[in-house]
Protein backbone atom coordinates (compact mmCIF):
# COMPACT_ATOMS: atom_id res chain seq x y z
CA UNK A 1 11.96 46.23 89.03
CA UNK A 2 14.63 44.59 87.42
CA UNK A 3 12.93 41.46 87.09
CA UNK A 4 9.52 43.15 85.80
CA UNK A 5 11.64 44.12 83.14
CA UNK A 6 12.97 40.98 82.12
CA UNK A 7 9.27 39.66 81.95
CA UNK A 8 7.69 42.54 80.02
CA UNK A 9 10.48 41.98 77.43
CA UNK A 10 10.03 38.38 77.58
CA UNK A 11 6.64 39.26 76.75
CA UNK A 12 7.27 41.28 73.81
CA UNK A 13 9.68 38.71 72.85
CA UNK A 14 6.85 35.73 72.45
CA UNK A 15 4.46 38.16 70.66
CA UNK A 16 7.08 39.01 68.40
CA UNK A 17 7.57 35.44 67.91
CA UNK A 18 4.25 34.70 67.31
CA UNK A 19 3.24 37.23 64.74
CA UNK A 20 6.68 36.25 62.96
CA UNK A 21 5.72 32.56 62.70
CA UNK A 22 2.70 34.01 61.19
CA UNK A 23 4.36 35.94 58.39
CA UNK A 24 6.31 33.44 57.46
CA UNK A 25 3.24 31.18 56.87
CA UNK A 26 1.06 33.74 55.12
CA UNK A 27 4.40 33.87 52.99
CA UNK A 28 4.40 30.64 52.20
CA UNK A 29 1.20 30.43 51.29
CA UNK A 30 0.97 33.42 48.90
CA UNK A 31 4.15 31.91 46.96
CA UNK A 32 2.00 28.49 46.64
CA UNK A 33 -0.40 30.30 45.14
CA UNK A 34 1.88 32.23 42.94
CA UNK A 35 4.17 30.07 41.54
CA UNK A 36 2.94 29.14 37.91
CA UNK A 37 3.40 24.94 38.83
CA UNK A 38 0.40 25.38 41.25
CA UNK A 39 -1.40 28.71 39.86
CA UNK A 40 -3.85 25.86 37.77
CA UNK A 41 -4.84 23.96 41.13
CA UNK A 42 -5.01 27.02 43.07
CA UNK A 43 -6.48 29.79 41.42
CA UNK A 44 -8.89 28.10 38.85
CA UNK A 45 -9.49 24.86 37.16
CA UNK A 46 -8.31 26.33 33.68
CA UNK A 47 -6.18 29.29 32.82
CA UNK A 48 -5.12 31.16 29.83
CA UNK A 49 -1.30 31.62 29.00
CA UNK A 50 0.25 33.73 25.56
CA UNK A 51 3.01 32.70 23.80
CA UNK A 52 4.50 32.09 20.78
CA UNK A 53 4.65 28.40 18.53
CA UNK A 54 7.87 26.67 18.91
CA UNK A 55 9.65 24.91 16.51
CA UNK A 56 9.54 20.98 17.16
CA UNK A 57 5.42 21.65 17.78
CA UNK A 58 3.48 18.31 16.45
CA UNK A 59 -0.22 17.80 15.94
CA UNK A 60 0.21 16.24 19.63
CA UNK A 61 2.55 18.53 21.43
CA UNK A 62 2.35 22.73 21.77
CA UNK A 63 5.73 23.74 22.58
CA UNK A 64 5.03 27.39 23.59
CA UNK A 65 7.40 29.99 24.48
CA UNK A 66 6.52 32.63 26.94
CA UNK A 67 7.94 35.28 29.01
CA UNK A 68 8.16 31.96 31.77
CA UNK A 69 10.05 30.38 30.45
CA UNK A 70 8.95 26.96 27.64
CA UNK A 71 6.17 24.67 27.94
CA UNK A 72 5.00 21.57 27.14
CA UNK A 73 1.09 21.09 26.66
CA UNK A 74 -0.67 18.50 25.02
CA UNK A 75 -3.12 18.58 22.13
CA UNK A 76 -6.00 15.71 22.36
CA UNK A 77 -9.43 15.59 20.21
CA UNK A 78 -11.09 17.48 22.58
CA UNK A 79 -9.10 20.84 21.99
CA UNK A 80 -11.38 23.44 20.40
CA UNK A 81 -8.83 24.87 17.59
CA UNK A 82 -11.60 26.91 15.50
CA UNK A 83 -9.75 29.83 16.75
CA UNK A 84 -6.40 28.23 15.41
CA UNK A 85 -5.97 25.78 12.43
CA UNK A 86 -2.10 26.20 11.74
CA UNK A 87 0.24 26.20 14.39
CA UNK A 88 3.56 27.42 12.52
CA UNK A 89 6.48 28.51 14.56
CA UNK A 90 6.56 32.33 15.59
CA UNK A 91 2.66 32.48 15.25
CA UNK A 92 1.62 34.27 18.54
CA UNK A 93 -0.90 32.01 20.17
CA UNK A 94 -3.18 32.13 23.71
CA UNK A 95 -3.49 28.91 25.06
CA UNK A 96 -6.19 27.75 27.30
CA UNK A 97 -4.85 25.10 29.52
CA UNK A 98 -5.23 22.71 32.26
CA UNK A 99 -4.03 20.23 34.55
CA UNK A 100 -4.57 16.23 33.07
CA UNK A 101 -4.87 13.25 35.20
CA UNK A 102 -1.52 12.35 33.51
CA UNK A 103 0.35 15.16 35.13
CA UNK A 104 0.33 16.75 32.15
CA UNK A 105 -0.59 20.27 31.02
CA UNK A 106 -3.58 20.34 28.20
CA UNK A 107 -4.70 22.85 26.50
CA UNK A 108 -8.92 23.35 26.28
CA UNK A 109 -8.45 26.08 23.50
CA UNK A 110 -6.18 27.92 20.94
CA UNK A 111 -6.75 30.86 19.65
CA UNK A 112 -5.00 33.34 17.52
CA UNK A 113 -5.59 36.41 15.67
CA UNK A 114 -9.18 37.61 14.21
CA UNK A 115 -11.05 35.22 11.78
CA UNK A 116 -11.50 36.44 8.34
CA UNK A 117 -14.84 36.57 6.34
CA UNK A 118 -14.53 32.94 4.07
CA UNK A 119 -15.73 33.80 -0.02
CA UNK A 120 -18.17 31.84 -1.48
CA UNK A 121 -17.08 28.24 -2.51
CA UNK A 122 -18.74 26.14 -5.11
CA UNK A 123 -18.60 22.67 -2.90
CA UNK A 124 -21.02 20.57 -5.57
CA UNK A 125 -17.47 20.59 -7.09
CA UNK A 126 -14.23 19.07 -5.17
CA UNK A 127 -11.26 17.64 -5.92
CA UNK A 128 -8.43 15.92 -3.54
CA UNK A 129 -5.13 16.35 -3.29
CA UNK A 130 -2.79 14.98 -0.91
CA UNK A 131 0.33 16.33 0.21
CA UNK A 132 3.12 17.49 2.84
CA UNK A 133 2.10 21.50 4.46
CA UNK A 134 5.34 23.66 3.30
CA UNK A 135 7.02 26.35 5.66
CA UNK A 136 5.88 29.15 3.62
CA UNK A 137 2.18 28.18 4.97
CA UNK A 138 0.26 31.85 6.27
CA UNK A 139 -2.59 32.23 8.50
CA UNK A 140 -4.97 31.58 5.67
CA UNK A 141 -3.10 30.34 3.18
CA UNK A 142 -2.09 26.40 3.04
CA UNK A 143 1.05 25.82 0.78
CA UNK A 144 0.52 21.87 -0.36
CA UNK A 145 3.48 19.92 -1.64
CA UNK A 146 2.32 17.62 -4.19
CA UNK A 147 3.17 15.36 -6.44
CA UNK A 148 2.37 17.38 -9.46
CA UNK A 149 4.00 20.64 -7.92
CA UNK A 150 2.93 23.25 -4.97
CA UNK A 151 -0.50 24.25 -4.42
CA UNK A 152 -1.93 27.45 -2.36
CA UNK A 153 -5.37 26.74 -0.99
CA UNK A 154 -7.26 28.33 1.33
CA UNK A 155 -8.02 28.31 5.06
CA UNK A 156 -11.74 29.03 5.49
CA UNK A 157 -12.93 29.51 9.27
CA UNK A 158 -15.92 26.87 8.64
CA UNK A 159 -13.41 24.71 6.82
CA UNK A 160 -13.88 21.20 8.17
CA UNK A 161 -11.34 19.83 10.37
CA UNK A 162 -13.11 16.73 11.90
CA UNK A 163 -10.58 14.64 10.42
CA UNK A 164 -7.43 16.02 12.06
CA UNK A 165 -6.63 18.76 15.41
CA UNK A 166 -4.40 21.26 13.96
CA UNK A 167 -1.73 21.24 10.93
CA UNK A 168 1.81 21.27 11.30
CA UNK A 169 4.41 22.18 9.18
CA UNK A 170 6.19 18.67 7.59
CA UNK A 171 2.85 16.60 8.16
CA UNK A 172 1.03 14.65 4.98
CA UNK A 173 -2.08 16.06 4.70
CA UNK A 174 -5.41 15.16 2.14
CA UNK A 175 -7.39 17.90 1.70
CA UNK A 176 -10.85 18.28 -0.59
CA UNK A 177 -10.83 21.54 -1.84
CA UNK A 178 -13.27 23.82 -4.21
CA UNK A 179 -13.35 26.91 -6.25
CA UNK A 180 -13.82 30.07 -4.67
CA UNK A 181 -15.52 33.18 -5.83
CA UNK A 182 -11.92 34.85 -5.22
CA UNK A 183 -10.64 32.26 -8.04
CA UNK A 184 -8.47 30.85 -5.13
CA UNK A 185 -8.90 26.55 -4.47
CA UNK A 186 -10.67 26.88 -0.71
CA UNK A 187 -9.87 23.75 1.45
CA UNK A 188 -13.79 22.29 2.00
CA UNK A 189 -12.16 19.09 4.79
CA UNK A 190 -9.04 18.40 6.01
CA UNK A 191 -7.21 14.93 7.09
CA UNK A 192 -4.68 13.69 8.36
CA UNK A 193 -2.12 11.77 6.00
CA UNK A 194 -2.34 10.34 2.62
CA UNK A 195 -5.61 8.61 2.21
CA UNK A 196 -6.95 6.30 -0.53
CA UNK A 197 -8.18 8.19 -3.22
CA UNK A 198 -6.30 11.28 -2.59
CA UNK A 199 -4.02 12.96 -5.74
CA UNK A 200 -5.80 13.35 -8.54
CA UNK A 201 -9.14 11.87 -7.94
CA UNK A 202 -12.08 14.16 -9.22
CA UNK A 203 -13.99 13.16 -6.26
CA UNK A 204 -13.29 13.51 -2.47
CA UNK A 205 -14.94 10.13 -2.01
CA UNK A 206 -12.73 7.28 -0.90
CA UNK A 207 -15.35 4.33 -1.36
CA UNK A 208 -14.53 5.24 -5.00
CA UNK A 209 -12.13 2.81 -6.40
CA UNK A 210 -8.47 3.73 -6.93
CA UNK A 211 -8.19 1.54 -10.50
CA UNK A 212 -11.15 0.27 -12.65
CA UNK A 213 -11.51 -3.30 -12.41
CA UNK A 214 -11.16 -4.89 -15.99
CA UNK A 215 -12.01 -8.43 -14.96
CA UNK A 216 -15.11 -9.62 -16.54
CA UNK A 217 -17.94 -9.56 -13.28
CA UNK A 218 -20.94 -11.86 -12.00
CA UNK A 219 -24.29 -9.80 -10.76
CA UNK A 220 -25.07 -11.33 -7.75
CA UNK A 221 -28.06 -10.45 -5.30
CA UNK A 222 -28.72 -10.93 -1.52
CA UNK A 223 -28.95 -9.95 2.04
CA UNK A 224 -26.26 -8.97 4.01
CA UNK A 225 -25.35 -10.95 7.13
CA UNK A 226 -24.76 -9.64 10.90
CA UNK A 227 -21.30 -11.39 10.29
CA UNK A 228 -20.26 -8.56 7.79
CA UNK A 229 -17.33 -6.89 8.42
CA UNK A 230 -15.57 -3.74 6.61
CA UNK A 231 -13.32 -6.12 4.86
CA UNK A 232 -15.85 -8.95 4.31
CA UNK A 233 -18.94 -9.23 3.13
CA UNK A 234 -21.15 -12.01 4.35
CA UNK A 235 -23.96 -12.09 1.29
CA UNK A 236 -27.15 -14.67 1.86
CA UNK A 237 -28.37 -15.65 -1.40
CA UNK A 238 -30.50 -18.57 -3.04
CA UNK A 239 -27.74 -20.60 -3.49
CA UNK A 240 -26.25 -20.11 0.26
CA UNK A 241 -24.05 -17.50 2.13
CA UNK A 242 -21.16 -15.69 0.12
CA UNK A 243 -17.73 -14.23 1.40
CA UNK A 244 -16.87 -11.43 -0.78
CA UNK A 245 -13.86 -9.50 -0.20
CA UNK A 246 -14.44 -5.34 0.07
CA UNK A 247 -11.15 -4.17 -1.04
CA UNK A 248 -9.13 -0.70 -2.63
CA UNK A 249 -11.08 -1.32 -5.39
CA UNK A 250 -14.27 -1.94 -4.73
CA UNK A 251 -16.78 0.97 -5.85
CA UNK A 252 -18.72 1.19 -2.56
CA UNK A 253 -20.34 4.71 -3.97
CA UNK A 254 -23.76 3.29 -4.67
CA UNK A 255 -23.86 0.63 -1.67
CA UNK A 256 -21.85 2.40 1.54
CA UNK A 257 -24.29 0.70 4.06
CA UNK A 258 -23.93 -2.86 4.71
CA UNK A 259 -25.74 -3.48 7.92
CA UNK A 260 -27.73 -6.49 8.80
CA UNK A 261 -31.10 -7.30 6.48
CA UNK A 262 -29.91 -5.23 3.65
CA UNK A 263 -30.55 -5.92 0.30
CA UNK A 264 -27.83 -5.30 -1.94
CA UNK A 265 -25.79 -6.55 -5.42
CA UNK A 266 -22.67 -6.89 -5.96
CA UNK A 267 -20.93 -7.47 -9.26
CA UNK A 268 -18.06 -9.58 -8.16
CA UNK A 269 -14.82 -11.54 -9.71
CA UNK A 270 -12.53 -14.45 -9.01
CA UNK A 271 -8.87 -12.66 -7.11
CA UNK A 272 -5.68 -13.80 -7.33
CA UNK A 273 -6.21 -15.36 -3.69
CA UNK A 274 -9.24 -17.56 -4.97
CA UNK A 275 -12.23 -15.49 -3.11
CA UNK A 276 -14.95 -13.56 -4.78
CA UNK A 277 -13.79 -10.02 -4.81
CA UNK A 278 -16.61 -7.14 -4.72
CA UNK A 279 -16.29 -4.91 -8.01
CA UNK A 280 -19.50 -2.51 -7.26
CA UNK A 281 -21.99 -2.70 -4.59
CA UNK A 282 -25.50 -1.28 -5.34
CA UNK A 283 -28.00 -0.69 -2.80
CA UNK A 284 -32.18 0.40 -3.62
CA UNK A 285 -32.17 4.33 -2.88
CA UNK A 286 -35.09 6.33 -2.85
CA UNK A 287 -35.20 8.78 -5.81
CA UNK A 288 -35.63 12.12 -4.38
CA UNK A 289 -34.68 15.50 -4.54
CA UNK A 290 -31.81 16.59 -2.40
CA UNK A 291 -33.18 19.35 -0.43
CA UNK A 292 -30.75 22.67 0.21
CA UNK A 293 -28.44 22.61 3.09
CA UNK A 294 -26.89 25.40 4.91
CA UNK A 295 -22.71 24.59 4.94
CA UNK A 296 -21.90 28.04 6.68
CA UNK A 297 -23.17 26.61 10.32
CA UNK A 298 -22.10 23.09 10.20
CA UNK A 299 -21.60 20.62 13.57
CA UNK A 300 -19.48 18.19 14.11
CA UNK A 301 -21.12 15.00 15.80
CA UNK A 302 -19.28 11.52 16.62
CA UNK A 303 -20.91 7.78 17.03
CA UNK A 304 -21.44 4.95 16.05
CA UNK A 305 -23.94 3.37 13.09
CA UNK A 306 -27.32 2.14 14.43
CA UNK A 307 -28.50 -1.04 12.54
CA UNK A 308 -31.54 1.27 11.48
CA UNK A 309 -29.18 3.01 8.65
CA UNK A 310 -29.64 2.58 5.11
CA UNK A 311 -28.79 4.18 1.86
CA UNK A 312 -30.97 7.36 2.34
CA UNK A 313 -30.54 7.73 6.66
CA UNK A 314 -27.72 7.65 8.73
CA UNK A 315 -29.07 6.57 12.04
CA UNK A 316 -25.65 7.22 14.26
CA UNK A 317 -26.36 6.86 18.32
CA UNK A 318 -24.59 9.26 20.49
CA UNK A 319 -23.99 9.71 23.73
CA UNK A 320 -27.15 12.29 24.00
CA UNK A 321 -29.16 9.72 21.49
CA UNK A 322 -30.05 8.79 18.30
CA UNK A 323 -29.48 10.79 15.45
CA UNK A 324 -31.04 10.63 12.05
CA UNK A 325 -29.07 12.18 9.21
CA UNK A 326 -29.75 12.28 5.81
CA UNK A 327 -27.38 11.31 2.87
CA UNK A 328 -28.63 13.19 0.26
CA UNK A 329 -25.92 15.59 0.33
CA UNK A 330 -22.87 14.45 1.59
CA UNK A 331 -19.75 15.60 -0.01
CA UNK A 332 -16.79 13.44 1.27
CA UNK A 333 -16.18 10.32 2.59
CA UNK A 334 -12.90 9.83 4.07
CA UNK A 335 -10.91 6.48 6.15
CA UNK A 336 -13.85 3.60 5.21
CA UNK A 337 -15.36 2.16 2.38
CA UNK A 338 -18.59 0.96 3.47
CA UNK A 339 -20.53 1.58 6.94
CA UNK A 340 -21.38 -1.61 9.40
CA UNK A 341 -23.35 -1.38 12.47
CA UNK A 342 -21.22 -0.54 15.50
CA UNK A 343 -18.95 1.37 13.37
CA UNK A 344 -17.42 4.56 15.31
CA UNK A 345 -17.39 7.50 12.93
CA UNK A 346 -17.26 11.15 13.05
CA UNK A 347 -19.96 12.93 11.05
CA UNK A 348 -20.19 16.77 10.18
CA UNK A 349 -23.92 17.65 9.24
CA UNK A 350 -25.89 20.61 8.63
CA UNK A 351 -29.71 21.71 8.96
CA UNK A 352 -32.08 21.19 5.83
CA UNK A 353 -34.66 23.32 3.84
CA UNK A 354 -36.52 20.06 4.84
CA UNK A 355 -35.57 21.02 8.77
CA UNK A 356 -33.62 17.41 8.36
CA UNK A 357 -29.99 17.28 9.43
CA UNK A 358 -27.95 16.30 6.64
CA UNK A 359 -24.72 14.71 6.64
CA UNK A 360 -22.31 17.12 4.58
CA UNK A 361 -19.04 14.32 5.53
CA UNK A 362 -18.42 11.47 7.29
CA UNK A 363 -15.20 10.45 8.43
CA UNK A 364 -13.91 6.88 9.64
């Protein structure tokens, strides 16, 4: 009897065991799962977290606070921030994020708040400032520090942003900006730093030259050479190939396209460093009328320059394929003066009365 005993409570003892062991690993489990460090891996590929902007935040680095605890998650160019322009510290923020090959956290969106409704803007008419983004910057409303004094201009949501991720507070900005029907300056494109031609230029086109060249100039006419590069321009003429130096001040307005078999002129002059130096470049362009373009439903699109491009077409090959763009109404021009095959650029465009795409701005 006694020994019965002893083995019935033995028995009890090892199921007890058993289902304990089990317990403990179910445990264990569960907390893998629940612990934030894993929750990514785990639970799904990308998950949302709120929070609000830290100060130290950069146009690479969210610094988020939540009710974790802080964290650390990278911004790259393939963050969608059209829910978020301005990350300023305080500004409640939900953060997509996941896990990078790097070991880092990323985040796949940011998103704030509810859009607002953008007034008309009159964007046949821009001008460029450039500038650090003050503290005092809102939601909507960018404070500029300039040169010539503060400026308040506007944060539309189809404001183009191709040229930076988000803005900071204490970065150098350029920004092409337009009147509004609400009398306010509306920011049109955004970039990052101080490019040429930004200030007080009347145009938000950088081929334009930042001084006029004085220097008396030599018209000279030819085809451009597959050896041309953004900086040099290999002309074949009658007389044998030219190097001409593209420059700050070259006027690149008329001529932006320089690939292979063009035909082009450029009024050039003896520089200080004894080579020809390109004062304008002019390129044939058909004469046509620039059809209508819708701006409130514009796309981003990034490539390179197909050797098919000229002076009225963009041909820019993607990853999905070629693209043909027209350049009848493009507003800005930012980072490059003039366009060679191969170059990688970054084009916002826009859909035509003519059911073209148009290319509204190109950035280098």
């Amino acid at each position: 009897m006694i020994e019965e005993k002893i083995e019935k409570d033995g028995g009890i003892d090892m199921r007890t065991r058993g289902t304990a062991k089990l317990c403990i690993a179910f445990c264990l489990i569960f907390a893998l799962v629940m612990i934030p460090g894993n929750r990514l891996m785990v639970q799904a590929e990308e998950v949302t977290v709120g929070g609000t902007v830290m100060s130290g935040t950069t146009s690479e680095l969210l610094l988020l606070s939540t009710k974790e605890g802080k964290m650390e998650i990278k911004i790259d160019s393939g963050t969608d921030t059209s829910g978020c322009k301005v990350l300023l510290p305080d500004k409640k923020v939900n953060v997509t994020v996941s896990h990078g090959s790097d070991g880092y956290l990323h985040a796949v969106k940011i998103a704030s708040g509810v859009q607002k409704t953008a007034a008309s803007v009159d964007s046949s008419s821009t001008s460029t400032i450039s500038g650090t983004l003050s503290d005092k910057s809102q939601e909507d409303i960018l404070y500029i520090n300039t040169a010539q004094g503060e400026m308040q201009i506007k944060l539309d949501p189809n404001t183009n942003m191709s040229g930076c991720v988000v803005l900071v507070v204490g970065n150098k900005y350029t920004v092409s900006c337009a009147r509004g029907s609400d009398a306010y300056m509306h920011a049109v494109s955004i970039y990052d730093g101080i490019v040429s031609g930004g200030g007080s230029a009347s145009s938000s086109f950088t081929p334009a030259p930042k001084s006029i060249v004085t220097t008396a100039t030599t018209a000279v006419s030819g085809t451009v050479s597959d050896k041309t590069k953004e900086s040099l321009l290999y002309l074949s003429t009658k007389e044998g190939e030219m190097e001409i130096v593209i420059d700050e001040n070259t006027d690149s307005r008329s001529g932006m396209i320089l690939t292979a078999g063009r035909t082009v002129t450029v009024y050039v002059y003896h520089g200080s460093d004894a080579y020809m130096h390109a004062a304008t470049i002019v390129a044939s362009k058909e004469s046509v009328q620039a059809a209508g373009v819708d701006t409130t439903s514009l796309t981003t699109v990034k490539g390179t320059v197909g050797s098919k491009s000229n002076e009225n077409k963009l041909y820019l090959d993607t990853q999905q394929g070629q693209m043909e763009l027209k350049l009848d109404n493009v507003r800005s021009v930012v980072g490059l003066k003039v366009l060679i095959e191969g170059r990688k650029v970054s084009v916002t465009c826009a859909r035509g009365s003519d059911a073209y795409m148009h290319a509204v701005d190109i950035t280098g």
